[in-house]
N, C-alpha and C. Protein backbone atom coordinates (compact mmCIF):
# COMPACT_ATOMS: atom_id res chain seq x y z
N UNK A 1 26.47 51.04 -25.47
CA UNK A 1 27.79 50.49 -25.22
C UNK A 1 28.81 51.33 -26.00
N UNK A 2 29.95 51.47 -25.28
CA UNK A 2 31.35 52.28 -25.76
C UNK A 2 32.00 51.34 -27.08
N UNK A 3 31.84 52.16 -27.49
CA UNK A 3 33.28 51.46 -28.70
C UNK A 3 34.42 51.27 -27.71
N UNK A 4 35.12 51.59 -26.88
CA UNK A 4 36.37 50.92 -26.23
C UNK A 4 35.51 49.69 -25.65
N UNK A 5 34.61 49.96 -24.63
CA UNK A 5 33.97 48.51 -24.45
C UNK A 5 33.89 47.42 -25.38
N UNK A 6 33.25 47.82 -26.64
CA UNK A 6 33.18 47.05 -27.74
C UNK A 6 34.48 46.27 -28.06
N UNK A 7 35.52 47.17 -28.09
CA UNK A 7 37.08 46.55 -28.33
C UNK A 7 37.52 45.68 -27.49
N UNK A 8 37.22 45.82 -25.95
CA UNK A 8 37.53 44.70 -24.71
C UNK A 8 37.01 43.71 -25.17
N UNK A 9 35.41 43.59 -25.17
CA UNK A 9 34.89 42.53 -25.39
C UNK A 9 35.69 41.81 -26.95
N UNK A 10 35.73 42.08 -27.75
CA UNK A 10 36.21 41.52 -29.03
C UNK A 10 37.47 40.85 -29.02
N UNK A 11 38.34 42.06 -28.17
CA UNK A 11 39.56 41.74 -28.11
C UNK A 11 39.73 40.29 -27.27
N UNK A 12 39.10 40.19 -26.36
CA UNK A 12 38.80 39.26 -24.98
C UNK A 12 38.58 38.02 -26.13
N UNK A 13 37.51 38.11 -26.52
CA UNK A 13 36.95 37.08 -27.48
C UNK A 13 37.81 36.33 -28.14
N UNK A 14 38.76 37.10 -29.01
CA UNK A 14 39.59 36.94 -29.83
C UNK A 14 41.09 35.96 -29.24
N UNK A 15 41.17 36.63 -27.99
CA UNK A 15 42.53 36.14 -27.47
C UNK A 15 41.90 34.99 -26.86
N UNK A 16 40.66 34.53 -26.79
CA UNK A 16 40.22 33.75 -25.82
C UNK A 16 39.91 32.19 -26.90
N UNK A 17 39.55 32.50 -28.43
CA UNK A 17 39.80 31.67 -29.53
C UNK A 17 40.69 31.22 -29.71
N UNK A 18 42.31 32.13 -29.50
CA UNK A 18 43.14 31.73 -30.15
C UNK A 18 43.94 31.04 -29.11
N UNK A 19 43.63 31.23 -27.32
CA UNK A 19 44.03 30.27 -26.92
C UNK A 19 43.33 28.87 -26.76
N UNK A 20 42.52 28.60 -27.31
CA UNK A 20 41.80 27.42 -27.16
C UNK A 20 42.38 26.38 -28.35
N UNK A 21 42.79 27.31 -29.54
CA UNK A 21 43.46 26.98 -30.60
C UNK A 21 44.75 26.38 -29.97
N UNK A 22 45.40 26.51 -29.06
CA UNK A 22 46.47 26.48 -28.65
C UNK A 22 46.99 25.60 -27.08
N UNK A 23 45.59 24.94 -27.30
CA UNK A 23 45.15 24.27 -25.29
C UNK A 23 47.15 23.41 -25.12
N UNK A 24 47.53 22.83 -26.62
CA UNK A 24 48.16 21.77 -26.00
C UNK A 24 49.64 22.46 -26.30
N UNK A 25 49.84 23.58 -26.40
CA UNK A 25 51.36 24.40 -26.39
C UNK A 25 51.32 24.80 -25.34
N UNK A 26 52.78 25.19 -25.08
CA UNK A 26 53.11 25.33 -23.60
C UNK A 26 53.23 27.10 -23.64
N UNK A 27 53.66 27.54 -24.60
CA UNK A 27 53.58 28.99 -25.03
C UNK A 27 53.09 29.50 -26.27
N UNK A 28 52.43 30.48 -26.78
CA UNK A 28 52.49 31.03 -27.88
C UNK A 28 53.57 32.12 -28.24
N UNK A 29 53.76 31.86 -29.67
CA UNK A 29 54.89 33.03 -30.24
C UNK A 29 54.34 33.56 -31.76
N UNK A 30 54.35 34.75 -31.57
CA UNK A 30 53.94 35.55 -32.72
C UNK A 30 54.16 36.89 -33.30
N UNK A 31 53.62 37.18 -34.57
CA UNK A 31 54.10 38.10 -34.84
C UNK A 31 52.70 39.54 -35.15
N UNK A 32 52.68 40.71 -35.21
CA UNK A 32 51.88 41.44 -35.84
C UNK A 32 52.42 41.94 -37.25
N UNK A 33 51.23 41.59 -37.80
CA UNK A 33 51.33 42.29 -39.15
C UNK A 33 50.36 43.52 -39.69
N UNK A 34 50.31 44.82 -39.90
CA UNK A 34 49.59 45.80 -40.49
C UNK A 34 49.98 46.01 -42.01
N UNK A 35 50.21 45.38 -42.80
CA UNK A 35 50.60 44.88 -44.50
C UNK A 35 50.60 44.14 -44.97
N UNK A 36 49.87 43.58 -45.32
CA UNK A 36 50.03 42.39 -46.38
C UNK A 36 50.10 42.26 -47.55
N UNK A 37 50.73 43.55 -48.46
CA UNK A 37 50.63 43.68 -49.20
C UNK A 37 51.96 42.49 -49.93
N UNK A 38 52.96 42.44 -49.02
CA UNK A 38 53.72 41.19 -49.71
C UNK A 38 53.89 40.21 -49.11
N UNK A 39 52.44 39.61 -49.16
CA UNK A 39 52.56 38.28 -48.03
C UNK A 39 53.33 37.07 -48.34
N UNK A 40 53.51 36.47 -49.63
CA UNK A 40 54.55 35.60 -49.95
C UNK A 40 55.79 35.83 -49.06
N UNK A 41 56.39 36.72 -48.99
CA UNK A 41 57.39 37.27 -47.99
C UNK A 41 57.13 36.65 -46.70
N UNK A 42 55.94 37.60 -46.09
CA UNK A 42 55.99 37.21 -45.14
C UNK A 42 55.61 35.59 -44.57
N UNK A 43 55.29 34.95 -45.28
CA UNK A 43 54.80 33.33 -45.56
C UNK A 43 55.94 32.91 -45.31
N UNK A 44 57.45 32.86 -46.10
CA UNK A 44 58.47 32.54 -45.95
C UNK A 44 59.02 32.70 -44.66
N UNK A 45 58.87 33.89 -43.82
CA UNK A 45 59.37 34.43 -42.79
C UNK A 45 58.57 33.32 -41.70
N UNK A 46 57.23 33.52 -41.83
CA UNK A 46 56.76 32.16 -40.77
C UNK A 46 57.47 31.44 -40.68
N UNK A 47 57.06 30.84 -42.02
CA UNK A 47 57.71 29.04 -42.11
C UNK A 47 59.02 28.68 -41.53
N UNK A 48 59.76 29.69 -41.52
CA UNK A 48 61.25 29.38 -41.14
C UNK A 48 61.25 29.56 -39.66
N UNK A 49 60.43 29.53 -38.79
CA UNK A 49 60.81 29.65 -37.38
C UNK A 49 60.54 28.29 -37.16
N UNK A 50 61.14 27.54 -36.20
CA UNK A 50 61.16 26.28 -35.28
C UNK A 50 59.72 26.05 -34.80
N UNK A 51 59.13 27.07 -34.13
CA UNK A 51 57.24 26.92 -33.71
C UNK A 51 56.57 27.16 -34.36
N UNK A 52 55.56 27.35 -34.88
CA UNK A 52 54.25 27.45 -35.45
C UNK A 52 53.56 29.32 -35.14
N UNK A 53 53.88 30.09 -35.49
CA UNK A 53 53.48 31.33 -35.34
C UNK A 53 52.19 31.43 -35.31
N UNK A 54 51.83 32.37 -34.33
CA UNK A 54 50.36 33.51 -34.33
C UNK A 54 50.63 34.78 -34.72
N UNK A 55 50.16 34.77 -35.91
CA UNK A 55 50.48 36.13 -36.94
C UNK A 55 48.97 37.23 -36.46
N UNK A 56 49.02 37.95 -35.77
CA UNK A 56 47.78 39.25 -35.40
C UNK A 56 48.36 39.91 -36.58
N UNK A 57 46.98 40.09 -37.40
CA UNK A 57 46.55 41.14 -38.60
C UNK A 57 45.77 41.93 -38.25
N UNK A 58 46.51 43.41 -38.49
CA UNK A 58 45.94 44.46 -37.86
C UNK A 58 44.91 44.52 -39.22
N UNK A 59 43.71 44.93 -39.06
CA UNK A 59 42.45 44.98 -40.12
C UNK A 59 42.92 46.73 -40.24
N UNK A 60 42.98 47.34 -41.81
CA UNK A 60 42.91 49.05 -41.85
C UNK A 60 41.38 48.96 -42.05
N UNK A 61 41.23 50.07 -41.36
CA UNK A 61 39.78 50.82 -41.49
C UNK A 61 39.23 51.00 -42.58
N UNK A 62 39.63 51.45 -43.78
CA UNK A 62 39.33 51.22 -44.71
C UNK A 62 39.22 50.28 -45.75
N UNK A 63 39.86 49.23 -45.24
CA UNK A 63 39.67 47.98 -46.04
C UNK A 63 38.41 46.98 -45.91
N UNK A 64 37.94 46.45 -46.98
CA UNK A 64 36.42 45.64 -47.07
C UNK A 64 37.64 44.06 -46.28
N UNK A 65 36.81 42.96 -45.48
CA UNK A 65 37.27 42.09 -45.33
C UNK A 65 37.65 41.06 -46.63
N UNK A 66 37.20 41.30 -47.50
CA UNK A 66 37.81 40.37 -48.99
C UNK A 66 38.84 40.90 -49.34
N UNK A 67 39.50 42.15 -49.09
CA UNK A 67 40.67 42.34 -49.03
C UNK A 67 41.76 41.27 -48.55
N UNK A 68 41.65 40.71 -47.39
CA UNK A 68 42.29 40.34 -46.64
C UNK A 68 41.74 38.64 -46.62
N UNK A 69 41.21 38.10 -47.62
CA UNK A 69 41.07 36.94 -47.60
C UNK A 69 42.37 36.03 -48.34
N UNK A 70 42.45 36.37 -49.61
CA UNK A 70 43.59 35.80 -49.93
C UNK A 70 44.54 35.43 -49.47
N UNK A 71 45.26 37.09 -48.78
CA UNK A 71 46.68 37.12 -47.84
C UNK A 71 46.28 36.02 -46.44
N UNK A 72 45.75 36.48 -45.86
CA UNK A 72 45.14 35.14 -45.05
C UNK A 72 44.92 33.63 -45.41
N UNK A 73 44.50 33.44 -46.18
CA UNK A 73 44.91 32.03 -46.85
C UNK A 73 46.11 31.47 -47.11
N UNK A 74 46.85 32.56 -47.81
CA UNK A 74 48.44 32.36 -47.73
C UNK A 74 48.79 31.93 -46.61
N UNK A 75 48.39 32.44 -45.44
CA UNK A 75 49.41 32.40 -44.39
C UNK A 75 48.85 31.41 -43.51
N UNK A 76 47.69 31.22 -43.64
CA UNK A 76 47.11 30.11 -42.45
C UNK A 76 47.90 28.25 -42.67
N UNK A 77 48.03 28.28 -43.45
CA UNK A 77 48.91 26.83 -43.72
C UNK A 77 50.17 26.88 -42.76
N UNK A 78 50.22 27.66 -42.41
CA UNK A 78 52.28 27.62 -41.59
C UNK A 78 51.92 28.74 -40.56
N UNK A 79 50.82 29.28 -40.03
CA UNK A 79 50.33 30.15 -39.10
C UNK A 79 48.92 30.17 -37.99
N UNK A 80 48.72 29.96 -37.19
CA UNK A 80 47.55 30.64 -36.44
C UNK A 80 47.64 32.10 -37.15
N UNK A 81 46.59 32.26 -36.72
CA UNK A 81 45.94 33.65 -37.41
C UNK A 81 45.08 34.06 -36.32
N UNK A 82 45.27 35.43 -35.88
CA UNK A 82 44.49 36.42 -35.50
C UNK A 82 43.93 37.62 -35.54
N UNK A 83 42.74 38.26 -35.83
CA UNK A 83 42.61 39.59 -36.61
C UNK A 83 42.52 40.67 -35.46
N UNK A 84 42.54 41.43 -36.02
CA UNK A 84 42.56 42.82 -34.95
C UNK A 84 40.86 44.00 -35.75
N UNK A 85 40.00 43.98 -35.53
CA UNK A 85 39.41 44.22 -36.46
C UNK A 85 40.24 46.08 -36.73
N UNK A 86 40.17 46.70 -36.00
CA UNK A 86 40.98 48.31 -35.85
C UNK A 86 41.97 48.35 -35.28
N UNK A 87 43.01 49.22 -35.86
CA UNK A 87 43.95 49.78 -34.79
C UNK A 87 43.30 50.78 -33.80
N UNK A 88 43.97 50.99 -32.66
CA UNK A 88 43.25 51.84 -31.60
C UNK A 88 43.12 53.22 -31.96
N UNK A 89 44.27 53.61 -33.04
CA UNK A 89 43.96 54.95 -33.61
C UNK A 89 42.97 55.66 -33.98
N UNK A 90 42.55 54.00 -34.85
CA UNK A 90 41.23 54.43 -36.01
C UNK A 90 39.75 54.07 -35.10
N UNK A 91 40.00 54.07 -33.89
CA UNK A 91 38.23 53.90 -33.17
C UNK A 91 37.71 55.28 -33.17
N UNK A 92 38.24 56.28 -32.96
CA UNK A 92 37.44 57.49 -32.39
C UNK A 92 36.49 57.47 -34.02
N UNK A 93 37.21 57.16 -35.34
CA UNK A 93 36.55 57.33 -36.97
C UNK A 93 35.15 56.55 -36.41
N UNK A 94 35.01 55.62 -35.60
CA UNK A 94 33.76 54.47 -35.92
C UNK A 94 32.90 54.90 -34.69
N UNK A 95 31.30 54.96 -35.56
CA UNK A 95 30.53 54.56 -33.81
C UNK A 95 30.54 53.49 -33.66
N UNK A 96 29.18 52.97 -32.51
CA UNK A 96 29.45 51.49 -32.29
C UNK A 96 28.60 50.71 -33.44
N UNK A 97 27.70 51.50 -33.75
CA UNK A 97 26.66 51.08 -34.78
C UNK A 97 28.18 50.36 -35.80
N UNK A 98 28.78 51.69 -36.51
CA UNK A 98 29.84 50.90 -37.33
C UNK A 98 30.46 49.92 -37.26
N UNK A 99 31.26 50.02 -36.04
CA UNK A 99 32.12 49.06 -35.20
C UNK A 99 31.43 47.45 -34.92
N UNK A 100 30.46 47.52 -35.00
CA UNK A 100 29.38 45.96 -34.75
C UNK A 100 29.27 45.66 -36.16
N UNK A 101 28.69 46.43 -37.12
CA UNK A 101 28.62 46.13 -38.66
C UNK A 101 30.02 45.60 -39.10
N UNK A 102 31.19 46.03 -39.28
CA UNK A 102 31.87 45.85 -39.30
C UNK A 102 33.05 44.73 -38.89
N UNK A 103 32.41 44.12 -37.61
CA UNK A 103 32.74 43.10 -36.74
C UNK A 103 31.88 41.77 -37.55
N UNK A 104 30.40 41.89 -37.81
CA UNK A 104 29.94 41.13 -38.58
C UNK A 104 30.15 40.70 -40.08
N UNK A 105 31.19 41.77 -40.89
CA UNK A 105 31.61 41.52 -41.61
C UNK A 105 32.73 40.83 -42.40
N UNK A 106 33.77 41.43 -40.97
CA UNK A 106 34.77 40.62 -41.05
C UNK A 106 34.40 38.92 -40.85
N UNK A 107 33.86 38.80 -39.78
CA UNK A 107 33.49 37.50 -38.91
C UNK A 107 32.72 36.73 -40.15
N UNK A 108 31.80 37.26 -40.80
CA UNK A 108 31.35 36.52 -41.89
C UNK A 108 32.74 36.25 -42.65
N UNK A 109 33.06 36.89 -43.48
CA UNK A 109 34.35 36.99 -44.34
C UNK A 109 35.45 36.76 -44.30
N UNK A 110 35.66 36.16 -42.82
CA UNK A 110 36.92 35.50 -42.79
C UNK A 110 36.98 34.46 -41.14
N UNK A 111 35.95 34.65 -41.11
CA UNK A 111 35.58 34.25 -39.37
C UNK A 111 36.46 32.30 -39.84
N UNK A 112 36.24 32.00 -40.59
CA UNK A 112 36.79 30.24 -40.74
C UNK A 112 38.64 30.76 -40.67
N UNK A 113 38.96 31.69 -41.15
CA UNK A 113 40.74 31.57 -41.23
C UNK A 113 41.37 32.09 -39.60
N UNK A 114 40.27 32.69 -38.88
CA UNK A 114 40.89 33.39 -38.07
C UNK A 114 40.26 32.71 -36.69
């Protein structure tokens, strides 16, 4: 199997969670984030919209998923949450071998916030 395959399927998966999360809204509204390095910020920025945001966190390639547990915690109180495990840039870096390890890691490591 293709790593772009790999990404359909995930991606599919993913959008397919977060609308189930969402059966009884009439729309979703959200934002992407690739930083979290000042998520308090961006916490504030949620909270202040009228709906309930779906914040997509782009995952960097180089980051372990405990990276991204904290900032995620922050934000899940006043957010849906959705991860992106790669940007599309960073696939050609991964095989699929990686790309599945990696998928299991996150999913362990944060699979309850997202």
């Amino acid at each position: 199997m293709k790593i772009t395959d790999l990404t359909k399927i995930s991606a599919t998966i993913i959008f397919s969670f977060v609308l189930c999360q969402h059966l009884s809204a009439q729309q979703m509204y959200g934002v992407t984030i690739d930083d979290v390095s000042n998520i308090s910020t961006q916490k504030i920025a949620l909270s202040s919209h009228c709906k309930k945001m779906t914040t997509r966190v782009v995952f960097d390639g180089t980051s372990a998923a405990s990276y991204y547990l904290s900032p995620l915690q922050t934000i899940q109180p006043v957010s849906y949450i959705m991860g992106e495990l790669l940007d599309s840039y960073e696939l050609p870096n991964f095989t699929t071998a990686q790309y599945k390890t990696r998928a299991q890691q996150y999913l362990t490591g944060l699979g309850s916030l997202v």
